[in-house]
C-alpha atoms as a PDB file:
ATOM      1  CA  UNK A   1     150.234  99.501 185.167  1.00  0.00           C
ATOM      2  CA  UNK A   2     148.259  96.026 184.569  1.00  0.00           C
ATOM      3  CA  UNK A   3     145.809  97.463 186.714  1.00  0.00           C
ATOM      4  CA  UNK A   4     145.350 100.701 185.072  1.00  0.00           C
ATOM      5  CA  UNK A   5     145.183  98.352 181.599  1.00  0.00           C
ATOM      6  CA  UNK A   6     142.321  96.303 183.293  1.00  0.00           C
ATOM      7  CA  UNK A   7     140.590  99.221 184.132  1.00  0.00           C
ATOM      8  CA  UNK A   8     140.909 100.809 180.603  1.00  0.00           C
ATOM      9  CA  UNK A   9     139.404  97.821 178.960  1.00  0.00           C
ATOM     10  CA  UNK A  10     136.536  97.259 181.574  1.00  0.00           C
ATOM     11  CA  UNK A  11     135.821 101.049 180.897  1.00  0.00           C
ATOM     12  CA  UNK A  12     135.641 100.718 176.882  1.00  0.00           C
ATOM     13  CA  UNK A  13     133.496  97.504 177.991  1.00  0.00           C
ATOM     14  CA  UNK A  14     130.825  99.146 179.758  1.00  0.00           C
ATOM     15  CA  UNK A  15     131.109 102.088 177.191  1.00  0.00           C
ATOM     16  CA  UNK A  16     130.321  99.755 174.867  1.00  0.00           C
ATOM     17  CA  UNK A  17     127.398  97.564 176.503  1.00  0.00           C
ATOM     18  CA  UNK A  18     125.491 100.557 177.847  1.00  0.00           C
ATOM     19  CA  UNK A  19     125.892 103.320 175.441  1.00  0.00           C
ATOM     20  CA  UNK A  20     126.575 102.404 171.845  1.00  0.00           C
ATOM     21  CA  UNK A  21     125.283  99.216 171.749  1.00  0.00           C
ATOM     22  CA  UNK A  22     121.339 100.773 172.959  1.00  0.00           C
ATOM     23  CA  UNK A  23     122.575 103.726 170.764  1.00  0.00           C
ATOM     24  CA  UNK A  24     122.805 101.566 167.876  1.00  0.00           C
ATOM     25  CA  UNK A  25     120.093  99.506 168.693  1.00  0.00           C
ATOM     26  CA  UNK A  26     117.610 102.502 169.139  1.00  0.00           C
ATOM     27  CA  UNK A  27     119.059 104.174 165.750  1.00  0.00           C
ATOM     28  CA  UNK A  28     118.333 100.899 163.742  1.00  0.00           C
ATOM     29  CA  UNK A  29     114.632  99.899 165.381  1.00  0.00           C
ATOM     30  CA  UNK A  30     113.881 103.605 164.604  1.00  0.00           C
ATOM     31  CA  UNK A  31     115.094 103.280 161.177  1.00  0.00           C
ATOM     32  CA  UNK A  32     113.250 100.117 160.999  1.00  0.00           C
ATOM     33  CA  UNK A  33     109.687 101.565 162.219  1.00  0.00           C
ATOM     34  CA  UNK A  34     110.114 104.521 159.886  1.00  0.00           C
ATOM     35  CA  UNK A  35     110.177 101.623 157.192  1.00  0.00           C
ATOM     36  CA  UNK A  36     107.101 100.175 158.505  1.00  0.00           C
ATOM     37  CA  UNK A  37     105.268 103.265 158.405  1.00  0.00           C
ATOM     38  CA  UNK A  38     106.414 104.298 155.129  1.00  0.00           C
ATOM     39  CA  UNK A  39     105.738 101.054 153.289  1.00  0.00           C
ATOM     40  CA  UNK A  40     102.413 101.287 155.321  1.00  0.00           C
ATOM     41  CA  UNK A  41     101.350 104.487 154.011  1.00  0.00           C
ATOM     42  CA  UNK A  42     102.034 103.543 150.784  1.00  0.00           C
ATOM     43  CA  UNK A  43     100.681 100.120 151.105  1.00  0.00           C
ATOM     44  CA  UNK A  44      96.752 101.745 151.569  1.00  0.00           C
ATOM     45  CA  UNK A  45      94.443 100.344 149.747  1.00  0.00           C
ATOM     46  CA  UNK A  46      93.688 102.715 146.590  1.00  0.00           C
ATOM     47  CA  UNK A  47      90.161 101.236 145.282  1.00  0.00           C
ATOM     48  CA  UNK A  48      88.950  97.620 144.124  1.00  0.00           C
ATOM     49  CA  UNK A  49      89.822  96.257 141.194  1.00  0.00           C
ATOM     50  CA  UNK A  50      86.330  96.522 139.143  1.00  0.00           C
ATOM     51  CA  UNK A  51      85.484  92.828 137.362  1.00  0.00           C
ATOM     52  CA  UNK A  52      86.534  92.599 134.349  1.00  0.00           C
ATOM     53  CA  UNK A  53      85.867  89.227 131.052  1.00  0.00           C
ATOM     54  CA  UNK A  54      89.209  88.729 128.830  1.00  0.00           C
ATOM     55  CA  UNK A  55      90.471  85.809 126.896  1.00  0.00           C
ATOM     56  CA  UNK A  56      93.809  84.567 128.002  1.00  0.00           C
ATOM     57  CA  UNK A  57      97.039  82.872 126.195  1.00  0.00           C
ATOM     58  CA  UNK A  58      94.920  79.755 126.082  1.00  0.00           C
ATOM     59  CA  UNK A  59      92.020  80.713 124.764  1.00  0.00           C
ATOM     60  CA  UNK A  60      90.247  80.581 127.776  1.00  0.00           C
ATOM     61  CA  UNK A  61      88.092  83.391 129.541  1.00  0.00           C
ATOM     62  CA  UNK A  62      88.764  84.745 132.664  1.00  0.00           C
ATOM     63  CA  UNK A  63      87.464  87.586 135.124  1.00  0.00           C
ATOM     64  CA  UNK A  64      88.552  88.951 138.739  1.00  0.00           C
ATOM     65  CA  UNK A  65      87.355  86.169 140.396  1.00  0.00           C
ATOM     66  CA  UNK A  66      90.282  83.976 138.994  1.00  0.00           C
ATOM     67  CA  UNK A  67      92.500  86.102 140.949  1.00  0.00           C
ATOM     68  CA  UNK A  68      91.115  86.598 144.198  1.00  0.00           C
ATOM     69  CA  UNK A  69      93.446  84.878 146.831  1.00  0.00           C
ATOM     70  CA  UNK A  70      96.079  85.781 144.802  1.00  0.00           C
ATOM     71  CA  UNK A  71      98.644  89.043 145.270  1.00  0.00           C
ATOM     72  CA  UNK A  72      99.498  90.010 141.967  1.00  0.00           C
ATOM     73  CA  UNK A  73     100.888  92.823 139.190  1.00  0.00           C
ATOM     74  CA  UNK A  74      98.405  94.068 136.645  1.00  0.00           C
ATOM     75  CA  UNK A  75     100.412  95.379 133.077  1.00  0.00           C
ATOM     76  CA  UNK A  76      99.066  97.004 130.082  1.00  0.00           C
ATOM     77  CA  UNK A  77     101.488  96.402 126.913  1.00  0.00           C
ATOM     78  CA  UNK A  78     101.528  95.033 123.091  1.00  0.00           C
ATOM     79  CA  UNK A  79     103.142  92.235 121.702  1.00  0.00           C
ATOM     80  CA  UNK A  80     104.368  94.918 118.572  1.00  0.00           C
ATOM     81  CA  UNK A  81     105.854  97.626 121.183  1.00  0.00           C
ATOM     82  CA  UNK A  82     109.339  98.295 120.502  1.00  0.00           C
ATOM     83  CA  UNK A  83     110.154 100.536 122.411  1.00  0.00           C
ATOM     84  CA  UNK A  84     109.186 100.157 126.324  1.00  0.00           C
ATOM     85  CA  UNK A  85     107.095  96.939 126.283  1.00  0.00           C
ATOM     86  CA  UNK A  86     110.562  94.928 126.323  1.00  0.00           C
ATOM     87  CA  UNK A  87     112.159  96.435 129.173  1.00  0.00           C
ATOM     88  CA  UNK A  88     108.883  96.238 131.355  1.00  0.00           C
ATOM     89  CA  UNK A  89     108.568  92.692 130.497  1.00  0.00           C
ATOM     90  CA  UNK A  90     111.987  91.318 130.928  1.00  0.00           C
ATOM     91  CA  UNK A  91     111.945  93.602 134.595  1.00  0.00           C
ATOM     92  CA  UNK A  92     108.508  91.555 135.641  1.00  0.00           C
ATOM     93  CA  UNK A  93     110.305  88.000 134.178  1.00  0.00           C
ATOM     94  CA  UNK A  94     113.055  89.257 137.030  1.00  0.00           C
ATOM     95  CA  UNK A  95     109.754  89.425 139.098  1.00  0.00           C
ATOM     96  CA  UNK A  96     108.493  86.090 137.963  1.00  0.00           C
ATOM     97  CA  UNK A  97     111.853  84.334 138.692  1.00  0.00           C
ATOM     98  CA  UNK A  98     111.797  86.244 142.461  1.00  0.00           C
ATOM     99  CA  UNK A  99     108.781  84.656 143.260  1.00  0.00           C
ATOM    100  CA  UNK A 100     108.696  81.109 141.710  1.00  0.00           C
ATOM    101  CA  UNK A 101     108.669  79.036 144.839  1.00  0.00           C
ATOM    102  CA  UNK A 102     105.203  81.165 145.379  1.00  0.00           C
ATOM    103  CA  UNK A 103     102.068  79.791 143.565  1.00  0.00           C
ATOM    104  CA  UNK A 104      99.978  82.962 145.321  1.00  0.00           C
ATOM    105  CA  UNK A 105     101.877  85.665 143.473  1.00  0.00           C
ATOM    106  CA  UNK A 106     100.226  86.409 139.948  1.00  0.00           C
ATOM    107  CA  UNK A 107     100.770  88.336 137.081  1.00  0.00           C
ATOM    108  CA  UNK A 108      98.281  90.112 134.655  1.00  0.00           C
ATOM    109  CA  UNK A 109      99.695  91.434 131.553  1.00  0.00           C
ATOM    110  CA  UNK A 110      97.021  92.899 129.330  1.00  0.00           C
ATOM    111  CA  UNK A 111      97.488  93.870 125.724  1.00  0.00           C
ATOM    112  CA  UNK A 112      96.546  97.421 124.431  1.00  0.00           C
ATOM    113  CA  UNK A 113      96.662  96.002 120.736  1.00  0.00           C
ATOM    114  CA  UNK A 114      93.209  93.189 121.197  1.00  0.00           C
ATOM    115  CA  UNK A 115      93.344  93.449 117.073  1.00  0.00           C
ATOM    116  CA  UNK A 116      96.253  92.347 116.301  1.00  0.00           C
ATOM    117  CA  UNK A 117      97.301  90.362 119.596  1.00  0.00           C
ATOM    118  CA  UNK A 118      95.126  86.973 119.771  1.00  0.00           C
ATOM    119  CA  UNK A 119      95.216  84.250 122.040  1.00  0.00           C
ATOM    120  CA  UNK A 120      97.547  82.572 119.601  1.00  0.00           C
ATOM    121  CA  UNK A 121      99.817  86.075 119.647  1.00  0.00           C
ATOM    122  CA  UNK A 122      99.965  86.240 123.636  1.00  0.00           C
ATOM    123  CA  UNK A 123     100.677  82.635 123.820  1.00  0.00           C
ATOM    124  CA  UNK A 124     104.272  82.672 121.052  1.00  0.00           C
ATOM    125  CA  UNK A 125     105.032  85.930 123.236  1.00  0.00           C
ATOM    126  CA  UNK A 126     104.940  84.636 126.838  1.00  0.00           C
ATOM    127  CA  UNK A 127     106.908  81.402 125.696  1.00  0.00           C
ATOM    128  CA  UNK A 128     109.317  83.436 124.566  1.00  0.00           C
ATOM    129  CA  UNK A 129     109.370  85.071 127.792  1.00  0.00           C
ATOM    130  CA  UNK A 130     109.670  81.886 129.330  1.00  0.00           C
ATOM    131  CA  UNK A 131     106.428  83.458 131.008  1.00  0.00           C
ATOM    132  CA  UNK A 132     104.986  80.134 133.310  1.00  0.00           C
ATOM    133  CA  UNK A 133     101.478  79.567 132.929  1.00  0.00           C
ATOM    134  CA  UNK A 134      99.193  80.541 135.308  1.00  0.00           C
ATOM    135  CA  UNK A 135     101.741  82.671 137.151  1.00  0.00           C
ATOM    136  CA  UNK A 136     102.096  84.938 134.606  1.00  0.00           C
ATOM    137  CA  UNK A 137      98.984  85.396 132.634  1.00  0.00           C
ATOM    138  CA  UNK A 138      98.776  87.340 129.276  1.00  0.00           C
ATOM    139  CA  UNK A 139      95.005  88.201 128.245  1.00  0.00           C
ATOM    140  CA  UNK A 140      93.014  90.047 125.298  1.00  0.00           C
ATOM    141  CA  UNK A 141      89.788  91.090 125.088  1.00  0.00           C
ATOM    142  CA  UNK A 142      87.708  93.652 123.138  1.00  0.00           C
ATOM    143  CA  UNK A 143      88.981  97.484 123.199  1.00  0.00           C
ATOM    144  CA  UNK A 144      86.039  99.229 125.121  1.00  0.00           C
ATOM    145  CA  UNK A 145      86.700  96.023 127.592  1.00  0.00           C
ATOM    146  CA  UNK A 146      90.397  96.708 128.042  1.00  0.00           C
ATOM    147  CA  UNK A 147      90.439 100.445 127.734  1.00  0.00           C
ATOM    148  CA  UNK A 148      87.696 100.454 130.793  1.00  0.00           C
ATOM    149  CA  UNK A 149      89.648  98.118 132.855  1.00  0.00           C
ATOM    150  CA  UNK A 150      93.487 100.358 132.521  1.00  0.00           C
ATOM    151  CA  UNK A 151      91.563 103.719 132.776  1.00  0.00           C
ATOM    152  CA  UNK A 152      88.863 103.612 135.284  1.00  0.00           C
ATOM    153  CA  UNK A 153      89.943 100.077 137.192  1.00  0.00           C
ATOM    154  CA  UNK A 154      93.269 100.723 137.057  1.00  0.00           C
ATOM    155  CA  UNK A 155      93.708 104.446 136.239  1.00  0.00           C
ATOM    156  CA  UNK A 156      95.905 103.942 133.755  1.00  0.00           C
ATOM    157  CA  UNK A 157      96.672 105.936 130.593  1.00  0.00           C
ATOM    158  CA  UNK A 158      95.650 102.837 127.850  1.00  0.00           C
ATOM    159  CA  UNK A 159      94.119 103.823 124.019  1.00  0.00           C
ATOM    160  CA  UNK A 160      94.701 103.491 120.587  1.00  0.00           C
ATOM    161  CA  UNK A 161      95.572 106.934 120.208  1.00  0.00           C
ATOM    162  CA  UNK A 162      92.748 107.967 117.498  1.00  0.00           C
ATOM    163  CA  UNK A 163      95.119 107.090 114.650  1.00  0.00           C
ATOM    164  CA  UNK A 164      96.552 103.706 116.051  1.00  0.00           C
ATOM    165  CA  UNK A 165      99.560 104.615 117.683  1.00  0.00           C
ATOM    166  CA  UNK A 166      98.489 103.039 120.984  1.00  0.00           C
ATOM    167  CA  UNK A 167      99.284 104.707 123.932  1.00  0.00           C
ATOM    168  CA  UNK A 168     100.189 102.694 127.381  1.00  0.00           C
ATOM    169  CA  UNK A 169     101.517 103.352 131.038  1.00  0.00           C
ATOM    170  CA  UNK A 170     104.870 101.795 131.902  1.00  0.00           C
ATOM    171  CA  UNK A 171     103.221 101.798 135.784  1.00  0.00           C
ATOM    172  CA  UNK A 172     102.364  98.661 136.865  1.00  0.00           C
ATOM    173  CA  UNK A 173      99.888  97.415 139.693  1.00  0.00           C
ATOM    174  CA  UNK A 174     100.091  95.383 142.403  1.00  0.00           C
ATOM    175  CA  UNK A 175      96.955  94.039 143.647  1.00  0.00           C
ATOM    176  CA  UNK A 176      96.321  91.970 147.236  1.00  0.00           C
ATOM    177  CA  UNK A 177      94.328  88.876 147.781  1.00  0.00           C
ATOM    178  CA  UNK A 178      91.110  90.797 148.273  1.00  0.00           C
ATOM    179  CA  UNK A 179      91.174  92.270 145.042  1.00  0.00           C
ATOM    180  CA  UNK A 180      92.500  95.828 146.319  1.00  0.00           C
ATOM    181  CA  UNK A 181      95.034  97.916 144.720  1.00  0.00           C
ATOM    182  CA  UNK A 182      98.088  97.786 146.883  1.00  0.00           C
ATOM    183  CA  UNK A 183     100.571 100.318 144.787  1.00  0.00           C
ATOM    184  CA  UNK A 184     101.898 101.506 141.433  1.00  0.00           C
ATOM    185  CA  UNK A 185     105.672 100.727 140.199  1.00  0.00           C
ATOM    186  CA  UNK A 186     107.123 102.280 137.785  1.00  0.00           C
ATOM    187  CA  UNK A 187     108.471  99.033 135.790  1.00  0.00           C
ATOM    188  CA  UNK A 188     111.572 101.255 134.149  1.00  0.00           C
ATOM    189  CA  UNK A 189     112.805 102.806 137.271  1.00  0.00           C
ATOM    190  CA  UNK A 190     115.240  99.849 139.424  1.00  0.00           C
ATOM    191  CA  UNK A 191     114.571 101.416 142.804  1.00  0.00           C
ATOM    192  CA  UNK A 192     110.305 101.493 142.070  1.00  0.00           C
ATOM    193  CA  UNK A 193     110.881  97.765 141.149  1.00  0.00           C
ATOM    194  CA  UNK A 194     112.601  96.940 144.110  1.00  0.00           C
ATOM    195  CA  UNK A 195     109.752  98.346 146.085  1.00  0.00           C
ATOM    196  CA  UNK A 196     107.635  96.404 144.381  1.00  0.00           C
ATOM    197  CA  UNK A 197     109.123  92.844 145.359  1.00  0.00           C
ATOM    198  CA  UNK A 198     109.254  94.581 149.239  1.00  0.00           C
ATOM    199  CA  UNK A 199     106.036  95.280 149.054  1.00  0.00           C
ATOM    200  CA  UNK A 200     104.492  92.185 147.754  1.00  0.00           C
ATOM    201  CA  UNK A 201     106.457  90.042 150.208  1.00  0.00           C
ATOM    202  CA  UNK A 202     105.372  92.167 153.143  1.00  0.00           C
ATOM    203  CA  UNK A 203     101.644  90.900 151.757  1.00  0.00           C
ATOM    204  CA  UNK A 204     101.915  87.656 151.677  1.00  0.00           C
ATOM    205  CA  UNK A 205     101.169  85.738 155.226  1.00  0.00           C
ATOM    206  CA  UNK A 206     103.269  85.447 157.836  1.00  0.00           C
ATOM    207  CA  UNK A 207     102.322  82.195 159.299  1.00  0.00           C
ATOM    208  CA  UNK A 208      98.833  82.592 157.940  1.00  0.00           C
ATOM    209  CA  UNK A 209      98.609  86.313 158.892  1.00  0.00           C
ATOM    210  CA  UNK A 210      99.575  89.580 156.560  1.00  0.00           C
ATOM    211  CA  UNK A 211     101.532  91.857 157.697  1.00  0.00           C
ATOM    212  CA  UNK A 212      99.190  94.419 156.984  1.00  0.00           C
ATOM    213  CA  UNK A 213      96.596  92.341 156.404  1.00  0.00           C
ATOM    214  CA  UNK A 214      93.420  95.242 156.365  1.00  0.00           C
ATOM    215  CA  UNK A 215      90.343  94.389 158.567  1.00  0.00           C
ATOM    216  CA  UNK A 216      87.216  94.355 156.198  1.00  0.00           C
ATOM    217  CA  UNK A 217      84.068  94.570 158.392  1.00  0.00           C
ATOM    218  CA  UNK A 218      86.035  98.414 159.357  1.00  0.00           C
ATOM    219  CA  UNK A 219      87.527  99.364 156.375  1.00  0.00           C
ATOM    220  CA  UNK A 220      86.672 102.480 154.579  1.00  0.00           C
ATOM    221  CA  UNK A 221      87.113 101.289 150.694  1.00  0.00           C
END
């Protein structure tokens, strides 16, 4: 009988070391490399961010070039928006927080409103976002500037409307360190955000390398 018992056990051993052990091990690496090509596919690179002049919280001007070497999330909003704006912003101050310890990860919000939302404006907002300067940049600029940038660099929906009820996406952009658009998240929608903090810390360098880091001398932009 303690032999049969033995045998039992050194049966449901092997069973278990050479079939549902690989069996589980082949399910998850499969699952994992779907993953990898999924985030891959959606990870292309969309277009270049065109360059761009706008004046930020602190008066000072600033252009692409400021944010190349950076991987960062692009926002259009205004500082009177009651309705969306508040959500989106406290979802990328999650973001913010997420990434502190990382000097390399930006973001770019981008008022809609340049009339009413000066340098002065932008800067009483983002402290009371607790937004931390230069991580999280807020920037004005003139209309035609701004409205260029969210529809044809970004290819966002961003206007005034025709009778000042400005108009905005709630999609934001995340951008890599060459200045390529990475991805669009839709800021109100948990699950999009999530896949927006995968995403950018699949970007970042792995011991100096990106995980998907794009070779430019082949790339077809």
């Amino acid at each position: 009988m303690a032999i049969a018992k033995r045998s039992i056990v050194q049966y449901a051993f092997l069973f278990l070391m050479f079939v549902v052990l690989p069996a589980g091990s082949y399910y998850y690496l499969n699952k994992g490399h779907e993953r990898y090509l999924e985030n891959k596919a959606a990870m292309t690179p969309k277009g270049d961010v065109p360059d761009f002049q706008l004046i930020n919280q602190k008066g000072d001007t600033i252009t692409r070039a400021d944010f190349e070497g950076a991987y960062w999330v692009a926002s259009f909003f205004f500082t009177r928006c009651g309705t969306t704006c508040p959500t989106v912003n406290s979802k990328l101050a999650l973001f913010q927080e997420k990434f502190e310890d990382q000097p390399s990860v930006r973001i770019l919000s981008v008022t809609v409103d340049p009339k009413h939302d000066s340098s002065a404006v932008l800067l009483d907002y983002a402290n009371a976002l607790d937004a931390e300067y230069p991580k999280w940049t807020f920037a004005t600029g003139s209309a035609t500037e701004i409205y260029s940038l969210a529809r044809e660099g970004f290819s966002l929906v961003a206007d005034d409307g025709g009778s000042n009820q400005l108009q905005h996406s709630n999609k934001v952009v995340l951008v890599d360190d060459s200045l390529r658009i990475r991805g669009y998240y839709d800021a109100l929608d948990k699950a999009s955000m999530g896949k927006l903090v995968e995403h950018t810390a699949i970007l970042m360098p792995k011991d100096g390398v990106s995980k998907y880091q794009v070779d430019k001398t082949t790339e077809n932009k």
